[in-house]
C-alpha atoms as a PDB file:
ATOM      1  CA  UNK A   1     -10.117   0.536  10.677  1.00  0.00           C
ATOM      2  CA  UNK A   2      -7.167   2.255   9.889  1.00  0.00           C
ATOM      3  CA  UNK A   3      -5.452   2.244   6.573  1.00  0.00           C
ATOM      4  CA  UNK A   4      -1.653   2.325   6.324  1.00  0.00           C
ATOM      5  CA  UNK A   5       0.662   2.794   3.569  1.00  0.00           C
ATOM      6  CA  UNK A   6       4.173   1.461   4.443  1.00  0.00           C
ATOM      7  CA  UNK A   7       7.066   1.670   1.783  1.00  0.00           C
ATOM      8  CA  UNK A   8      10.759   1.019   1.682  1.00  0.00           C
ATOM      9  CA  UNK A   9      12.648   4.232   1.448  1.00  0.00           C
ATOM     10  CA  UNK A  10      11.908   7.711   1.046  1.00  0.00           C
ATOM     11  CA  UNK A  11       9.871   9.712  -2.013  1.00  0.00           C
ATOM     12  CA  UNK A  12      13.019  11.556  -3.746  1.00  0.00           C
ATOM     13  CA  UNK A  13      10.689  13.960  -5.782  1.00  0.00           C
ATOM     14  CA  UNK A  14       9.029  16.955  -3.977  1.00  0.00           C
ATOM     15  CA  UNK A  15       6.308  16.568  -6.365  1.00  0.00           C
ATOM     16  CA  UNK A  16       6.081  12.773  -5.792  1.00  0.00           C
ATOM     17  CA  UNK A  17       5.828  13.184  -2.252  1.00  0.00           C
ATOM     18  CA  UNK A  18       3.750  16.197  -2.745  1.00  0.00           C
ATOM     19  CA  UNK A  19       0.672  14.396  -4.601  1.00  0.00           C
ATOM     20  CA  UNK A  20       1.663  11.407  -1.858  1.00  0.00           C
ATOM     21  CA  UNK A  21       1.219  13.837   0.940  1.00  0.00           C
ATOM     22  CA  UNK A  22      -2.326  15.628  -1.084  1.00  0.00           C
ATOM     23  CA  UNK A  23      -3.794  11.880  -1.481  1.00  0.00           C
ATOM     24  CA  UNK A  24      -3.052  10.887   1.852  1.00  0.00           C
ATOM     25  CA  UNK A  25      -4.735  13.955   3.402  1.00  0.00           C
ATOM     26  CA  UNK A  26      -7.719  13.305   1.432  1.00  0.00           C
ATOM     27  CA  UNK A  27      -7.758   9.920   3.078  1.00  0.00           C
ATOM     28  CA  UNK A  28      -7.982  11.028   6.309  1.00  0.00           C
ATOM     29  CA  UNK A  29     -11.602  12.382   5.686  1.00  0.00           C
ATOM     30  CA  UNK A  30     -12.361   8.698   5.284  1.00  0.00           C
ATOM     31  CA  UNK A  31     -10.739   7.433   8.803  1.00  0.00           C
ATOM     32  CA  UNK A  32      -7.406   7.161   9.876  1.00  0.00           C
ATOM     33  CA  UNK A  33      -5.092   6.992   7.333  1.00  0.00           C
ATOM     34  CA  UNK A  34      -0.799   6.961   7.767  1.00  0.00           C
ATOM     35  CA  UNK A  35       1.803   6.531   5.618  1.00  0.00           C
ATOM     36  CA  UNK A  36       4.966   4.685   7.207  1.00  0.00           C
ATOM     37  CA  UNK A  37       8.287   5.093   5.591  1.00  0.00           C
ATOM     38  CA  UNK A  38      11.036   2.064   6.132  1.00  0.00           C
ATOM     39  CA  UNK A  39      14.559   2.321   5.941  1.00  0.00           C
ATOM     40  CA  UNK A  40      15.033   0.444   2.543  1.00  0.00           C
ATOM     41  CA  UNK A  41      18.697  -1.148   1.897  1.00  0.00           C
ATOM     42  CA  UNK A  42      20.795  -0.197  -1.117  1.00  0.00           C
ATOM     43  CA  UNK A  43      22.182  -3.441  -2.500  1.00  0.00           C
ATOM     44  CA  UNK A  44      19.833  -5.925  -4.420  1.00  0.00           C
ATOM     45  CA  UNK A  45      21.439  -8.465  -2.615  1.00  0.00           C
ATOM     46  CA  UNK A  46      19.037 -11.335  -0.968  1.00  0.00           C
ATOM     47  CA  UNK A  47      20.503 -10.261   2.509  1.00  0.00           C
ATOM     48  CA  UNK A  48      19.347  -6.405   1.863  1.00  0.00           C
ATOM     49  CA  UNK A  49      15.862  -7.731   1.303  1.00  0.00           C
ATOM     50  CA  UNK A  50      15.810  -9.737   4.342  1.00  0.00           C
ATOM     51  CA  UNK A  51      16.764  -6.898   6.237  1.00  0.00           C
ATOM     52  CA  UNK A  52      13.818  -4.869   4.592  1.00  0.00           C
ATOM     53  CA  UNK A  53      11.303  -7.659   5.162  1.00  0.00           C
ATOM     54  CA  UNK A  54      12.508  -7.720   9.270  1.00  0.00           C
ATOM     55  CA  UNK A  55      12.227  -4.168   8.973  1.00  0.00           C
ATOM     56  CA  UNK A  56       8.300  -4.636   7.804  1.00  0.00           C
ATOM     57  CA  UNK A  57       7.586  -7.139  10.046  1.00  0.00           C
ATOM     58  CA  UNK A  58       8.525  -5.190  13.104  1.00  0.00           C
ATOM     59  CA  UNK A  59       6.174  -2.723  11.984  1.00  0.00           C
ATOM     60  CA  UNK A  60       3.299  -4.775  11.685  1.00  0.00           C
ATOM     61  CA  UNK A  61       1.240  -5.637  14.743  1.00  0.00           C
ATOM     62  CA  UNK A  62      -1.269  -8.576  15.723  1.00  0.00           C
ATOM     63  CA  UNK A  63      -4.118  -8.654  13.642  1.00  0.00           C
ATOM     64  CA  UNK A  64      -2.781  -6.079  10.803  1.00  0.00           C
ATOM     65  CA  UNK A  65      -4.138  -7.264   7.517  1.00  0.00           C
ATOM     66  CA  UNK A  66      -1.155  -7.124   4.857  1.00  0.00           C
ATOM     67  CA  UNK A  67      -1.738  -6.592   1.327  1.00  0.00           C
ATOM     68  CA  UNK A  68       1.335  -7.228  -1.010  1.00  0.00           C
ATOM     69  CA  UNK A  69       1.877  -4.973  -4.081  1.00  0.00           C
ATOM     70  CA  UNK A  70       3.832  -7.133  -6.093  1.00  0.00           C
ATOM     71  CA  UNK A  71       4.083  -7.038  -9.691  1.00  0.00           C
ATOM     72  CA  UNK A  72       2.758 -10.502  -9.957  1.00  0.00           C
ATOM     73  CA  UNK A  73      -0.347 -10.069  -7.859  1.00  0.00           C
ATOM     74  CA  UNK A  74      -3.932 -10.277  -8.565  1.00  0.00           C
ATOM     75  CA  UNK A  75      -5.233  -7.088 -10.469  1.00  0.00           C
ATOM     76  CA  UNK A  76      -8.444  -5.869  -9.313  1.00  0.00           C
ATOM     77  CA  UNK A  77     -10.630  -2.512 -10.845  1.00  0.00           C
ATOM     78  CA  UNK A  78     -11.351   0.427  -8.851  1.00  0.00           C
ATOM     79  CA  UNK A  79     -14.564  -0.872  -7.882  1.00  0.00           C
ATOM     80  CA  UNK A  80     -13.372  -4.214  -6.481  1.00  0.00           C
ATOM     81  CA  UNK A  81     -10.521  -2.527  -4.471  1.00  0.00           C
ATOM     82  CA  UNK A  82     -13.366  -0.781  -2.594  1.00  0.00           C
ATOM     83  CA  UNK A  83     -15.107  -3.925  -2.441  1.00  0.00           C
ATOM     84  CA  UNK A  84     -12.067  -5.201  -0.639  1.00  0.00           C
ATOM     85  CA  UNK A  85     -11.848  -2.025   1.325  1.00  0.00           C
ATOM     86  CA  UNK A  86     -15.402  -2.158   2.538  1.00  0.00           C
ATOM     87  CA  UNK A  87     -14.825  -6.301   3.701  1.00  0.00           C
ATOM     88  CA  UNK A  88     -11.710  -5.644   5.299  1.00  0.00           C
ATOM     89  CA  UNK A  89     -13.461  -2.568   6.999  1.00  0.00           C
ATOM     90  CA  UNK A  90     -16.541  -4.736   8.334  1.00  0.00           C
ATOM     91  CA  UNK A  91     -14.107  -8.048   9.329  1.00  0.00           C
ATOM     92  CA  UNK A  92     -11.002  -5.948  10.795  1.00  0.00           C
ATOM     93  CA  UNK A  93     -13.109  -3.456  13.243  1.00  0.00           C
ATOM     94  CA  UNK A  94     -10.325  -1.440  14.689  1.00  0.00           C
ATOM     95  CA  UNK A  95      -7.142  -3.130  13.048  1.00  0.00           C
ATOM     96  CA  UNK A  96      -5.496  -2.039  10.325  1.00  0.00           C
ATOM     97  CA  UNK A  97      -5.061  -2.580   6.622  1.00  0.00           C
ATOM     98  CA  UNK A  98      -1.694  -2.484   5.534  1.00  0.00           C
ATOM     99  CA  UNK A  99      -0.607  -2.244   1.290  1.00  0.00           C
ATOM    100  CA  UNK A 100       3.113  -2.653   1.470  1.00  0.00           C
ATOM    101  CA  UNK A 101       5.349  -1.342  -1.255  1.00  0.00           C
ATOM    102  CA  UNK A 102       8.076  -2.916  -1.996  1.00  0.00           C
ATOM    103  CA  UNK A 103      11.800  -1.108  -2.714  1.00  0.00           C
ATOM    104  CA  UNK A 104      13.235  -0.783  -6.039  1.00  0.00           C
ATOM    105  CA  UNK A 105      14.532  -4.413  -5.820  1.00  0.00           C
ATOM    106  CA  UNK A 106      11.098  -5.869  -4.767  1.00  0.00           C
ATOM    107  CA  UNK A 107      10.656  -7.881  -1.260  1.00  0.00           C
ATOM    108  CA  UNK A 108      11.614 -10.595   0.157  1.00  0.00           C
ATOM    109  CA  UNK A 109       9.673 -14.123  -0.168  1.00  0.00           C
ATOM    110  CA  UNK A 110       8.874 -13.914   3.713  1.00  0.00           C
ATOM    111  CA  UNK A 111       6.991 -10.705   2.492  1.00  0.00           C
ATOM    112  CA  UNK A 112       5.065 -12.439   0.256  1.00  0.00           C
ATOM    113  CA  UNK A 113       4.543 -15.582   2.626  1.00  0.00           C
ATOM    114  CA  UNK A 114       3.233 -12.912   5.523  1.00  0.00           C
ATOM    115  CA  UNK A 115       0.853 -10.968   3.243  1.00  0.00           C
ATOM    116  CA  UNK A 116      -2.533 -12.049   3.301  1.00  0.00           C
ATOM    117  CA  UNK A 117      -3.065 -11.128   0.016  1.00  0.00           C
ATOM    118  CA  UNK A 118      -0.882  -9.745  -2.860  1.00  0.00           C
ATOM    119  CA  UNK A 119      -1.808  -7.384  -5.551  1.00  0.00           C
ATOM    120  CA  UNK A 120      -0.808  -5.648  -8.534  1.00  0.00           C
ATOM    121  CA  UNK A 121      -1.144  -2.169  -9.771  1.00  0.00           C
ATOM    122  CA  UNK A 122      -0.437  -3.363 -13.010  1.00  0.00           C
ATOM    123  CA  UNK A 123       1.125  -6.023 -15.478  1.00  0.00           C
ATOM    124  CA  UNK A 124       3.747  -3.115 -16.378  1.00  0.00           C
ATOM    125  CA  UNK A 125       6.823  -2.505 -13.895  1.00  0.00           C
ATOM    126  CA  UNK A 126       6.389   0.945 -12.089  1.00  0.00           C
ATOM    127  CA  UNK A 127       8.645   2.898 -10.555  1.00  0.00           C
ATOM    128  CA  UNK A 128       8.270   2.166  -6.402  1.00  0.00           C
ATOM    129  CA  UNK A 129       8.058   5.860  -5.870  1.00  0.00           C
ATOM    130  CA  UNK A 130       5.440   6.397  -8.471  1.00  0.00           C
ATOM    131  CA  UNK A 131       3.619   2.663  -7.544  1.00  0.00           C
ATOM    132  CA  UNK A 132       3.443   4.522  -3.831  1.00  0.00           C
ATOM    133  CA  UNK A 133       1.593   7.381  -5.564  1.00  0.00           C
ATOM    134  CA  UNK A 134      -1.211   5.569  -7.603  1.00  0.00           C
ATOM    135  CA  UNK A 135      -1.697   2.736  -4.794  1.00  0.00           C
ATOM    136  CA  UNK A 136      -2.639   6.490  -2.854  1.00  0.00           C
ATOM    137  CA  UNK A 137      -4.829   7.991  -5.468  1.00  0.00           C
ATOM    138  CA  UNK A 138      -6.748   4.441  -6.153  1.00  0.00           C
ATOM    139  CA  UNK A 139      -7.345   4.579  -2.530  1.00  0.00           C
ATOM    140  CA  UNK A 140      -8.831   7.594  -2.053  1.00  0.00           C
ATOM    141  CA  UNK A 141     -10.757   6.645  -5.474  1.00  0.00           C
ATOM    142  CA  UNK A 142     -12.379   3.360  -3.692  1.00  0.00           C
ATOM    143  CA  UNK A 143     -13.177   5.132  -1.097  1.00  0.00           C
ATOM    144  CA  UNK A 144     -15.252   7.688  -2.979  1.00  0.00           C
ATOM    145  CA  UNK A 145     -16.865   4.839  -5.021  1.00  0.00           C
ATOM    146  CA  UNK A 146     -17.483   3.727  -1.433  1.00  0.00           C
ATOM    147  CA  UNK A 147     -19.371   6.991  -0.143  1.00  0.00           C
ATOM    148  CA  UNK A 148     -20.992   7.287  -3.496  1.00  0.00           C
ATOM    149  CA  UNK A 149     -18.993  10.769  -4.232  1.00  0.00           C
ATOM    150  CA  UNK A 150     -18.093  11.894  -8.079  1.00  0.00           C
ATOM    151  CA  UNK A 151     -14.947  11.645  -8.499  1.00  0.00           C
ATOM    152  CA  UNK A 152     -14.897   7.928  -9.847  1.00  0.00           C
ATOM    153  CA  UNK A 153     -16.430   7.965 -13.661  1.00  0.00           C
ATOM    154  CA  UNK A 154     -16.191   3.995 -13.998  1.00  0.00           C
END
């Protein structure tokens, strides 16, 4: 299984995309891992998001499980995002797990129709840039609960 990590626009800060960039490399001791940038749109206009979600959807393929992260999604621990992790892993084989983060105007409703499952980071608003960076970290942290490794103290 591969795990992918696709977000609308760019990370601005160095050291946002430099934690982004050390989490994601840690990943890839797991399996596969990939972070895919989209074009995001600048207006918070329903048409900008549309464009967005087409954008998304083009880069999803057959058989991709989508996972939403959406502000008013399910919130799960650390533990139970392995959990879902380790499912996904057995049921998808070779296809990939996608956790789509939204742009700084959220996503469009087809998003949310397409995902098969949407979650939150948190009941607080976060920054997209900074959502991008703990969705990363509590990645690598389910996978370590996963392999039974130390870095998880829950």
């Amino acid at each position: 299984m591969k795990l992918v990590v696709a977000a609308f626009g760019r990370l601005r800060s160095r050291e946002l995309a430099a934690i982004a960039g050390d989490y994601l490399k840690r990943l890839g001791r797991y399996g596969p891992a990939e972070a895919l940038e989209l074009r995001d749109e600048r207006g918070e206009d329903p048409a900008s998001r549309r464009k967005e979600a087409e954008r998304l959807e083009a880069a999803l393929r057959p058989g991709d499980h989508l996972v939403l992260l959406d502000e008013r999604g399910k919130q799960l621990s650390s533990p139970e995002l392995a959990a879902l992790i380790a499912e996904r892993s057995r049921a998808g084989g070779a296809g990939r797990l996608v956790f789509a983060v939204g742009g700084p105007f959220g996503v469009d409703e087809s998003v949310r129709r397409r995902a098969n499952q949407v979650l939150s980071l948190s009941r607080m608003t976060l920054p997209h840039e900074l959502a991008r960076v703990v969705l990363l970290e509590q990645l690598y942290r389910a996978w370590t609960i996963l392999r039974g490794e130390k870095y998880h103290h829950g």
